[in-house]
C-alpha atoms as a PDB file:
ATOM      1  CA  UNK A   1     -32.996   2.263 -11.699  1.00  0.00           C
ATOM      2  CA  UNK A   2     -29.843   3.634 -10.990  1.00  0.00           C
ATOM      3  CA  UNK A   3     -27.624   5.905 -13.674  1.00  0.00           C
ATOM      4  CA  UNK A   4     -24.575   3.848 -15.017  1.00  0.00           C
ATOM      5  CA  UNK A   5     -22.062   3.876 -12.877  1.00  0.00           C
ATOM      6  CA  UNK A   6     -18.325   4.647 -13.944  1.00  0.00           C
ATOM      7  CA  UNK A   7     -15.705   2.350 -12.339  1.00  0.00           C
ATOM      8  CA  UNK A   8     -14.551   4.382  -9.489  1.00  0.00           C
ATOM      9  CA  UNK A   9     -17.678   4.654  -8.189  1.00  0.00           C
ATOM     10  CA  UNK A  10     -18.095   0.305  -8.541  1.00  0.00           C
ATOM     11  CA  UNK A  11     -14.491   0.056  -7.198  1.00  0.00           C
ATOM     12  CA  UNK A  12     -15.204   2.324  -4.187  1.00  0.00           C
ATOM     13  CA  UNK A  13     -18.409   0.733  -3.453  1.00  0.00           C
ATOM     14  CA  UNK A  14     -17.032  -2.765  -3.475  1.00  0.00           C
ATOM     15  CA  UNK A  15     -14.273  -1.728  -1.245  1.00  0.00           C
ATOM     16  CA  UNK A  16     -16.185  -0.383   1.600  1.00  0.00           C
ATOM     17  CA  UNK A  17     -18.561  -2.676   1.743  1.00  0.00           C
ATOM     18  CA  UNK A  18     -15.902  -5.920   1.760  1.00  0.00           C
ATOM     19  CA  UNK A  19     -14.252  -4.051   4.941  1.00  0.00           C
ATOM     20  CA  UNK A  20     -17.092  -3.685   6.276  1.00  0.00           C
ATOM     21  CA  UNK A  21     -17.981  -7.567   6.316  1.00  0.00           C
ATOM     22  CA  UNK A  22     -14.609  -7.808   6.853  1.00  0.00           C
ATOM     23  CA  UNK A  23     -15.277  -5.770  10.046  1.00  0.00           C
ATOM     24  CA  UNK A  24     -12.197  -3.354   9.595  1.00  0.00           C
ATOM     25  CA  UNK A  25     -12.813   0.150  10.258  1.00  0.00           C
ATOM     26  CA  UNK A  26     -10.899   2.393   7.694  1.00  0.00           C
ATOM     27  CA  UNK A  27      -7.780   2.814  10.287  1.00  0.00           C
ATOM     28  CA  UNK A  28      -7.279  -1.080  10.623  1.00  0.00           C
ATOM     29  CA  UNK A  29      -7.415  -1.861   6.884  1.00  0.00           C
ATOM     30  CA  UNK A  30      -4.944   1.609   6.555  1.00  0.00           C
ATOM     31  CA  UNK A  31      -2.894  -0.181   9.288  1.00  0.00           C
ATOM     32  CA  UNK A  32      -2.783  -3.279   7.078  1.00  0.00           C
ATOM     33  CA  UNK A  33      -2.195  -2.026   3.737  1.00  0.00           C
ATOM     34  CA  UNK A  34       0.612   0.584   5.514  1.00  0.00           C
ATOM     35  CA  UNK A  35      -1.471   3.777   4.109  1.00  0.00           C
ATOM     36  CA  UNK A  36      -3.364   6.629   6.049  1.00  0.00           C
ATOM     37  CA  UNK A  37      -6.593   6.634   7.287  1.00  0.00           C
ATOM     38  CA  UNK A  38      -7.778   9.546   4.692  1.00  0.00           C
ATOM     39  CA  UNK A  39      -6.925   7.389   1.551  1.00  0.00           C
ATOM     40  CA  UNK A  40      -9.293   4.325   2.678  1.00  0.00           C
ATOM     41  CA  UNK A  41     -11.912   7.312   2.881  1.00  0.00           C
ATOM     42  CA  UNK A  42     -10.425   8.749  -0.802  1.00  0.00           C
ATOM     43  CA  UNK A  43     -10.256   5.454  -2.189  1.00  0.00           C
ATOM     44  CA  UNK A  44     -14.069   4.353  -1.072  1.00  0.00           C
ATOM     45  CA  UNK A  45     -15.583   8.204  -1.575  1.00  0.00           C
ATOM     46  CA  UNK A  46     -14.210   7.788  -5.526  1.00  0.00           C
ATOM     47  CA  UNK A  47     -12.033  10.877  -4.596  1.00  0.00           C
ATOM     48  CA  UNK A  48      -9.053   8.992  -5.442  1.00  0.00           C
ATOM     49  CA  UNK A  49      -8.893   6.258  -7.491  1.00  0.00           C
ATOM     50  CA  UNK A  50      -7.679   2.215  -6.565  1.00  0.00           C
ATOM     51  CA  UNK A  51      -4.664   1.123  -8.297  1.00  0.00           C
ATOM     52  CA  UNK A  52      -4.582  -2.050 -10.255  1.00  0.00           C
ATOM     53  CA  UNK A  53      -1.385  -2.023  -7.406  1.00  0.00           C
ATOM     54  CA  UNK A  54      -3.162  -2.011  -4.862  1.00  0.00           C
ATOM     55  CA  UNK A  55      -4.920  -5.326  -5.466  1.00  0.00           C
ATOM     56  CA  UNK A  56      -2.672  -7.673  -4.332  1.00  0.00           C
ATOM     57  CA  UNK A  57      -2.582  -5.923  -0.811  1.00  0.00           C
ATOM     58  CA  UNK A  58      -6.043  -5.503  -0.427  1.00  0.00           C
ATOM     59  CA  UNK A  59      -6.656  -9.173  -1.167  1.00  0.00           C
ATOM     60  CA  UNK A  60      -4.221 -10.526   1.628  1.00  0.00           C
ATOM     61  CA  UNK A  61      -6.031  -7.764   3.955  1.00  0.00           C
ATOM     62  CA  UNK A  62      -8.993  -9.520   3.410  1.00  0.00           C
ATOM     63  CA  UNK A  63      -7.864 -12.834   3.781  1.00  0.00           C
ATOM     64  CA  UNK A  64      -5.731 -12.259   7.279  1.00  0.00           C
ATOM     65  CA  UNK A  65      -9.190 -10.432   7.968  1.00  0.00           C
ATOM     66  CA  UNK A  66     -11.426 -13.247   6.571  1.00  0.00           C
ATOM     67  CA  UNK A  67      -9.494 -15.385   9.370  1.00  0.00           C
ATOM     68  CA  UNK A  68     -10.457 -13.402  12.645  1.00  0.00           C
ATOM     69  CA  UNK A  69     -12.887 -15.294  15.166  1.00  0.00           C
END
């Protein structure tokens, strides 16, 4: 059984693993959101935290993403 997790750790989780069935690599979803490469790694290594901000971009990411063939 795994320690309780704080919400960074959740947040970052969750994040890499929707790109990743997204099939983005950190510099496409950086290329959509119009940040570096380094702060997808922050962001889903819990070095940096996600934004409540951030949501709304991440979620039409996903979507345009969701749409690929």
């Amino acid at each position: 059984m795994r320690a309780k997790e704080n919400p960074h750790t959740l947040a970052a989780r969750a994040l890499r693993s929707a790109r990743k069935a997204a099939h983005l690599t950190q510099l496409d979803l950086g290329r959509a959101l119009g940040v570096p490469e380094i702060t997808i790694s922050r962001w889903e290594c819990g070095r940096a935290p996600l934004r409540s901000s951030d949501a709304p971009r991440l979620i039409a990411a996903f979507k345009v993403a969701g749409g690929r063939s």
